[in-house]
N, C-alpha and C. Protein backbone atom coordinates (compact mmCIF):
# COMPACT_ATOMS: atom_id res chain seq x y z
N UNK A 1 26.09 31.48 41.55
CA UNK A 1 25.54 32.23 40.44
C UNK A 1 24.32 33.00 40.90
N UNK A 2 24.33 34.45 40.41
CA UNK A 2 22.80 35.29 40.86
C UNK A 2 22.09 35.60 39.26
N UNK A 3 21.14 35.28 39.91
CA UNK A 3 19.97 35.33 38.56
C UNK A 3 19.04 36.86 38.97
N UNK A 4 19.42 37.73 38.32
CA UNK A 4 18.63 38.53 38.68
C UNK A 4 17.33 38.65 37.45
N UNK A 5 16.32 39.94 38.35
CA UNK A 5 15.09 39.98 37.19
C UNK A 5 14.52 41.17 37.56
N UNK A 6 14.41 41.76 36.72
CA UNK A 6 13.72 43.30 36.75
C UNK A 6 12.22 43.06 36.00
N UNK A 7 11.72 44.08 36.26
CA UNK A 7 10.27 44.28 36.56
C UNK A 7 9.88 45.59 36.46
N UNK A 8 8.57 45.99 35.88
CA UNK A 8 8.28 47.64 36.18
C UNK A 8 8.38 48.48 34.69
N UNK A 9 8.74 47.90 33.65
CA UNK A 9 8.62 48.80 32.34
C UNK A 9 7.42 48.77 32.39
N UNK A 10 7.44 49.67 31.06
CA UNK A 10 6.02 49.75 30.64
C UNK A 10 6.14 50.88 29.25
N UNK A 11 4.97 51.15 29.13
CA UNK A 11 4.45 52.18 27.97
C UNK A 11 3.97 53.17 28.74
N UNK A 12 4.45 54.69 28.77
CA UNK A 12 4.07 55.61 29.58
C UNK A 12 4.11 57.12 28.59
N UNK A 13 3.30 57.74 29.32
CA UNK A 13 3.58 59.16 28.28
C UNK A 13 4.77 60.19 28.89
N UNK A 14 5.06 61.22 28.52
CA UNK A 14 5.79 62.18 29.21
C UNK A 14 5.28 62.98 30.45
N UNK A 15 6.11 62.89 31.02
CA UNK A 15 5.70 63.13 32.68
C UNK A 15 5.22 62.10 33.28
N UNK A 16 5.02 61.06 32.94
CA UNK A 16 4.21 59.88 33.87
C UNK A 16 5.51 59.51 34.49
N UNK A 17 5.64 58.55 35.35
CA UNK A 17 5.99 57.73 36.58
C UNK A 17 5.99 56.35 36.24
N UNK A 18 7.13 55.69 36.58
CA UNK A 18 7.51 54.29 36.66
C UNK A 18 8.06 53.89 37.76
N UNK A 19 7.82 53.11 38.33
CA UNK A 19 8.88 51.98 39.59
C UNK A 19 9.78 50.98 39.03
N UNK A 20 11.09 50.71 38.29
CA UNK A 20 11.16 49.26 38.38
C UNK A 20 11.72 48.94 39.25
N UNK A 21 12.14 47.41 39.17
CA UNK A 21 11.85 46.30 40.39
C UNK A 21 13.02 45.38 40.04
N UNK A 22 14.36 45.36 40.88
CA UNK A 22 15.42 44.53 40.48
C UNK A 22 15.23 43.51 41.59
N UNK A 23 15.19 42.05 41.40
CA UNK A 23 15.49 40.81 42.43
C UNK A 23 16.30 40.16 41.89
N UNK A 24 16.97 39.54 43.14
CA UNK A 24 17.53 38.45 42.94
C UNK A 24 16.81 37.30 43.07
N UNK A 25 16.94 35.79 42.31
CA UNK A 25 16.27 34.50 42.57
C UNK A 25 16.81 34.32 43.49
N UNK A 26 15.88 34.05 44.95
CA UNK A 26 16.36 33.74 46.37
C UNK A 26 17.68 33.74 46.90
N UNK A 27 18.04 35.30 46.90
CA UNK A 27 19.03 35.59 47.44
C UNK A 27 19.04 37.51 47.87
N UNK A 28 19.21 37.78 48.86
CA UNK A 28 19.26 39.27 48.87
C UNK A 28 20.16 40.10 48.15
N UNK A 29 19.87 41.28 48.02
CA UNK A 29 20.80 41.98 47.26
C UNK A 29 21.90 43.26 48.66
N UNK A 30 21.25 42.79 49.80
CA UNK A 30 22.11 43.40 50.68
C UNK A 30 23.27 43.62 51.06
N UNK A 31 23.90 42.55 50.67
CA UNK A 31 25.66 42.75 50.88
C UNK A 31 26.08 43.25 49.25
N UNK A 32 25.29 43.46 48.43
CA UNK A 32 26.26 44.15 47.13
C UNK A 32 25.87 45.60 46.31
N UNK A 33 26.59 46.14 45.82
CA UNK A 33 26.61 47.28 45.50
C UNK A 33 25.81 46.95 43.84
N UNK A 34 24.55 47.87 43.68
CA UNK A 34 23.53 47.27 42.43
C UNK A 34 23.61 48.95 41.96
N UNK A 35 23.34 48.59 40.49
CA UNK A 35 23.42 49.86 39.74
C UNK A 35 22.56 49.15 38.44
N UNK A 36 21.59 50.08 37.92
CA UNK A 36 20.88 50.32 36.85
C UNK A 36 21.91 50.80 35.47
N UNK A 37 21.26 50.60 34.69
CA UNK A 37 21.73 50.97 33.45
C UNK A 37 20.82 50.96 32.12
N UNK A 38 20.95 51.60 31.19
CA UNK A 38 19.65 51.56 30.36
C UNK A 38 20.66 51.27 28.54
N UNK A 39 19.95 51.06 27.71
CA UNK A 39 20.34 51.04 26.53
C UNK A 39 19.23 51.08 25.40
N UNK A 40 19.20 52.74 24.60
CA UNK A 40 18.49 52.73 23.73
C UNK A 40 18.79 51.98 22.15
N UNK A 41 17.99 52.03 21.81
CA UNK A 41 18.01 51.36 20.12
C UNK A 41 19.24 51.92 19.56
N UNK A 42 20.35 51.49 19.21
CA UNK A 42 21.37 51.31 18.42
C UNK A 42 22.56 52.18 18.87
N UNK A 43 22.42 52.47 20.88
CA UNK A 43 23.09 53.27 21.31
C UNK A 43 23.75 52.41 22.60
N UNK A 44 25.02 53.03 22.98
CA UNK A 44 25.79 52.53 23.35
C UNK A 44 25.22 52.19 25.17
N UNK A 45 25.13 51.05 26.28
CA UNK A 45 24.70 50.89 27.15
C UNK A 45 25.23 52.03 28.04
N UNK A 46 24.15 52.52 28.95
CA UNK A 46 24.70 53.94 29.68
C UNK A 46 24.49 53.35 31.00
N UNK A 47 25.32 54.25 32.22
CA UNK A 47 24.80 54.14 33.62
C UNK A 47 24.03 55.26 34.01
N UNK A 48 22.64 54.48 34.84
CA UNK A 48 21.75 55.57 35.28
C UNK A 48 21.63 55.75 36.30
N UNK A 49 21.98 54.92 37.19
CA UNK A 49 21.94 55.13 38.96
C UNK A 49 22.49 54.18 39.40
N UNK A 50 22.97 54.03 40.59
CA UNK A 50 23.91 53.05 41.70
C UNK A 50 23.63 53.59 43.20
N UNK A 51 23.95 52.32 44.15
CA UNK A 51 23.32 52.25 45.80
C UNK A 51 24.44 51.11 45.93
N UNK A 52 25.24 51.72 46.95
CA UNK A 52 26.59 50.91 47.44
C UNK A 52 25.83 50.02 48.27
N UNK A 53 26.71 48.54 48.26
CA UNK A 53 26.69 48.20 49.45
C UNK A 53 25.88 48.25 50.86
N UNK A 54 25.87 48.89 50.95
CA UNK A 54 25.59 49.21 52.38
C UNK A 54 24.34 50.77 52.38
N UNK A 55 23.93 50.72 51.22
CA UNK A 55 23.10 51.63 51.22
C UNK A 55 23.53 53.15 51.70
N UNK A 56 24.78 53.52 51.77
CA UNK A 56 25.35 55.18 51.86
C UNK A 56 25.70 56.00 51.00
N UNK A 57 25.66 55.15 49.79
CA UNK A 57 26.11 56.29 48.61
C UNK A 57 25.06 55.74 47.22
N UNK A 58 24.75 56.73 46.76
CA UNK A 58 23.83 56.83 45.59
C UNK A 58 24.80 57.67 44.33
N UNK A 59 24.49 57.10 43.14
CA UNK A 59 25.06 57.99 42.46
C UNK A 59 24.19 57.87 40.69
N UNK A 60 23.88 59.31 40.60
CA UNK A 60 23.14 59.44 39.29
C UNK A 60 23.79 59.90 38.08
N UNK A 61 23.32 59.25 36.94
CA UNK A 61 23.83 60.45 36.02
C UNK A 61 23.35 61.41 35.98
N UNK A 62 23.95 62.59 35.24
CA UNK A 62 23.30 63.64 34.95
C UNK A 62 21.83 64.37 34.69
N UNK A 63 21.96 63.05 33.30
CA UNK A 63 20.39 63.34 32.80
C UNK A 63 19.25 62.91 33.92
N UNK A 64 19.68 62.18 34.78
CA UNK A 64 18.06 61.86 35.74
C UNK A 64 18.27 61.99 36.97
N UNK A 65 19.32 63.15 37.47
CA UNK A 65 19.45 63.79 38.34
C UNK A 65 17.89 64.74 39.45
N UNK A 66 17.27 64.28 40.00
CA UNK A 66 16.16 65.28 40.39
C UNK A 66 15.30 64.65 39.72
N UNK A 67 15.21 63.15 38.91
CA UNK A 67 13.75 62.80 38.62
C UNK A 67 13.55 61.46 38.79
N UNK A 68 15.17 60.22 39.05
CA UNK A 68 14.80 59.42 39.10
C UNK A 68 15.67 59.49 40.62
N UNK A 69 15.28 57.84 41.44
CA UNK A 69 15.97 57.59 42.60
C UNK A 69 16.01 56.06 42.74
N UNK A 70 17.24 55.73 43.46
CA UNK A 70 17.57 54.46 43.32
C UNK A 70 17.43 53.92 45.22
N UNK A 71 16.78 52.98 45.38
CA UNK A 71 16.62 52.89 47.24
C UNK A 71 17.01 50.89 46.98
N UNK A 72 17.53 50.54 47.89
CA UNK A 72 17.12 49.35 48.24
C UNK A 72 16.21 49.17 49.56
N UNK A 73 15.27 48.34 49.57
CA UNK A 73 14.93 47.43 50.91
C UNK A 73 15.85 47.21 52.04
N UNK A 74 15.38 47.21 53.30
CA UNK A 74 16.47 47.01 54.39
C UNK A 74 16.83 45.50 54.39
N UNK A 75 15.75 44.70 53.86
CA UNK A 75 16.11 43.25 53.78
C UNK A 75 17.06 43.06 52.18
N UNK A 76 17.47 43.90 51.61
CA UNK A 76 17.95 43.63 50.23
C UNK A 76 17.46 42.87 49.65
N UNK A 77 15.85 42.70 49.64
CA UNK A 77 15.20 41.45 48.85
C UNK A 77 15.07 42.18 47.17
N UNK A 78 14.85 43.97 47.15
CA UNK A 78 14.71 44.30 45.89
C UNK A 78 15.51 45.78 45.49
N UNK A 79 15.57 46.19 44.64
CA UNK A 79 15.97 47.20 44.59
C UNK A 79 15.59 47.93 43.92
N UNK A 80 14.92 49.40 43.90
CA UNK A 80 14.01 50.15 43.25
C UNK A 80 14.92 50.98 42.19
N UNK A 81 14.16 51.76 41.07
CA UNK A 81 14.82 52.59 40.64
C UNK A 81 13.05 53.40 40.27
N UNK A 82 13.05 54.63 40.93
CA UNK A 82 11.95 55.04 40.82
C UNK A 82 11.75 56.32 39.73
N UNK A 83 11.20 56.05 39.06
CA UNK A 83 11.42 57.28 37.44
C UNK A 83 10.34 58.63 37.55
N UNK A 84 10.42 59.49 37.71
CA UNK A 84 9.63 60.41 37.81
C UNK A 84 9.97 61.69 36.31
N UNK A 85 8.78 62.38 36.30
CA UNK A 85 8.72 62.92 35.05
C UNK A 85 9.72 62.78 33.75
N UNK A 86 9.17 61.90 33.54
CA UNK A 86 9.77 60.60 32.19
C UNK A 86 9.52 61.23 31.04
N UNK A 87 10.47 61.25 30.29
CA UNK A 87 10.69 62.32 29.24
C UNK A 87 10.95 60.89 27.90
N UNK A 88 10.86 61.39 26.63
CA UNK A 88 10.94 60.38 25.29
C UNK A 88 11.80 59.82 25.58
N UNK A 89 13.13 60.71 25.75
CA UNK A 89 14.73 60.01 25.72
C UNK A 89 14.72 59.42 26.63
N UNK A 90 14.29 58.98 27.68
CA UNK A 90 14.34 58.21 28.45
C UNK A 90 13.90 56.68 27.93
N UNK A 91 13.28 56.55 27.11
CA UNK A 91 12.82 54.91 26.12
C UNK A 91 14.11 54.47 26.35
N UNK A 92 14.21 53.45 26.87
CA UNK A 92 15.21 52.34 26.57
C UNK A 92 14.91 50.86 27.37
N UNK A 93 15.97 49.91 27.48
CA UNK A 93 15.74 48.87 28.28
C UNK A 93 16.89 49.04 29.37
N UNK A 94 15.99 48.90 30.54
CA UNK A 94 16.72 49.05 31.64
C UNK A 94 17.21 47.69 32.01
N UNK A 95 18.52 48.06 32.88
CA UNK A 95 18.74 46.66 33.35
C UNK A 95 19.63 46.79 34.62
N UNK A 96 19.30 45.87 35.46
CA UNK A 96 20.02 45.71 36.89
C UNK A 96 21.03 44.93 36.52
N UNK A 97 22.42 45.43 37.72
CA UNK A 97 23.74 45.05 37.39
C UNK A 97 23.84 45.08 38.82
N UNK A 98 24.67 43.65 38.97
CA UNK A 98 25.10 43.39 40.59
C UNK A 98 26.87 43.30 40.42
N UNK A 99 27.51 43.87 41.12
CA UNK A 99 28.57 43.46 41.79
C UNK A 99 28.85 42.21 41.81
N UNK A 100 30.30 41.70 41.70
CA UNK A 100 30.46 40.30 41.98
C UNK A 100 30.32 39.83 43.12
N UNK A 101 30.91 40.10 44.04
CA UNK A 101 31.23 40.08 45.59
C UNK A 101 30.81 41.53 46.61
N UNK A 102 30.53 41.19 47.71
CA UNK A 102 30.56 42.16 48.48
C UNK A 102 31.59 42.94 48.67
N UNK A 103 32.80 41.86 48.73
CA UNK A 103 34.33 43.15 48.58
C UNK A 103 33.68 44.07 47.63
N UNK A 104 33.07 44.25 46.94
CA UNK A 104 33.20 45.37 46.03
C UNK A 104 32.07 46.24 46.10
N UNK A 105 32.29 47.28 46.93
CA UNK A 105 31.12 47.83 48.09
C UNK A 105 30.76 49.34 47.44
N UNK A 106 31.07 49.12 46.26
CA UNK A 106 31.07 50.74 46.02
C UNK A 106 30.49 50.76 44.49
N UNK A 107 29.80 51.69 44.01
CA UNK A 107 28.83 52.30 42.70
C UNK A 107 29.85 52.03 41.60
N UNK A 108 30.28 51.78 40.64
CA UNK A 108 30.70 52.33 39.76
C UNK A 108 29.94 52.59 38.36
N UNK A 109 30.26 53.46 37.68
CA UNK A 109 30.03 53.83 36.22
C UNK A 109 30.10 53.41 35.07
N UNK A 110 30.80 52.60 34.90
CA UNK A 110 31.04 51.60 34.20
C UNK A 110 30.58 50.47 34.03
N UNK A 111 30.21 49.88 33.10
CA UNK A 111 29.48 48.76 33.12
C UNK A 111 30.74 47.10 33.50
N UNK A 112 31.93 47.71 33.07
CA UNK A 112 32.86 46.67 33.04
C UNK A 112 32.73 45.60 35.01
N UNK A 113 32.54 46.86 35.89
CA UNK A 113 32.72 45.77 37.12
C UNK A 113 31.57 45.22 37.23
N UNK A 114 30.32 45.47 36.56
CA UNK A 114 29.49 44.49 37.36
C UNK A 114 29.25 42.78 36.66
N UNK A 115 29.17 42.17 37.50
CA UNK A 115 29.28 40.73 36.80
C UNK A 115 28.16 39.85 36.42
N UNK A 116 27.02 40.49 37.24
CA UNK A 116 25.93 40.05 37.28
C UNK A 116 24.39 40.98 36.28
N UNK A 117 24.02 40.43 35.35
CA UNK A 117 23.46 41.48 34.73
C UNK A 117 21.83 40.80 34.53
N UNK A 118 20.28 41.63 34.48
CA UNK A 118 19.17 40.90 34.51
C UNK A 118 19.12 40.82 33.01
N UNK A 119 18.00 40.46 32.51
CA UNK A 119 17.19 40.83 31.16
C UNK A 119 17.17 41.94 30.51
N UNK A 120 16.43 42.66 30.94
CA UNK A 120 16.22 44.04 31.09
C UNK A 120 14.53 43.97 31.16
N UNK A 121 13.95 45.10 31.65
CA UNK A 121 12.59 45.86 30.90
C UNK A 121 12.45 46.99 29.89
N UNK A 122 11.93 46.76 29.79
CA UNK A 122 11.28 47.58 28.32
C UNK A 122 10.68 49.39 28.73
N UNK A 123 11.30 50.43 28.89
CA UNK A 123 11.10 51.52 29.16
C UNK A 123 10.68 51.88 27.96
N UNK A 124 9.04 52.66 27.60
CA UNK A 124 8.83 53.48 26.34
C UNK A 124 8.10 54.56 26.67
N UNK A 125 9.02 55.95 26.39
CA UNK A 125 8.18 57.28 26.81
C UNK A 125 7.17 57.64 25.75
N UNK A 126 6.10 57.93 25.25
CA UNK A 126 5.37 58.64 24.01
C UNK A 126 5.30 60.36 24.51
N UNK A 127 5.59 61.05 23.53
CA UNK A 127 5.67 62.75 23.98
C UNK A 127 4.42 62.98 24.18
């Protein structure tokens, strides 16, 4: 079983900057493919970024294309999702999603493959 835990919300204005912070409880996140996801107040859970496996493929949505970025650590101890000029709609609770297994080495969009899901943090933009 992986216990993950994110880190890094906050209360921010528009245009400010966030880091969050996905871990696993003593275990790396290096052999699996981790993807973010966010969900606002009474709206359906979205995907916002993904980092395969093996750290070669990234994949964003649309909307945070050119403002946010997703990196892991070479030790896979964490995994970033770094938010840059943070806009209202961006308020939601983020949350890290792990892959079950390493067989499964690749991003997806969907929330259905990942098996492993954190808490979330608390993202709030003010205009």
């Amino acid at each position: 079983q992986m216990q993950l835990g994110e880190s890094g919300g906050g209360l921010v204005r528009a245009g400010d900057s966030l880091r969050l912070s996905c871990a696993a409880s003593g275990r790396s996140l290096r052999d699996y493919a981790v993807a973010w996801f966010r969900q606002a107040r009474d709206q359906d859970r979205e995907f916002v970024a993904g980092i395969s496996r093996l750290s070669d493929d990234t994949r964003y949505a649309d909307f945070v294309k050119d403002r946010f970025t997703i990196s892991k650590t070479n030790d896979g101890k964490t995994v970033y999702l770094q938010m840059n000029s943070l806009k209202p709609e961006d308020t939601a609770t983020y949350y890290c999603a792990v892959r079950r297994t390493a067989f499964f080495a690749n991003v997806e969009v969907a929330s259905a493959p990942y098996h492993y899901w954190g808490q979330g943090t608390q993202v709030t933009v003010s205009p």
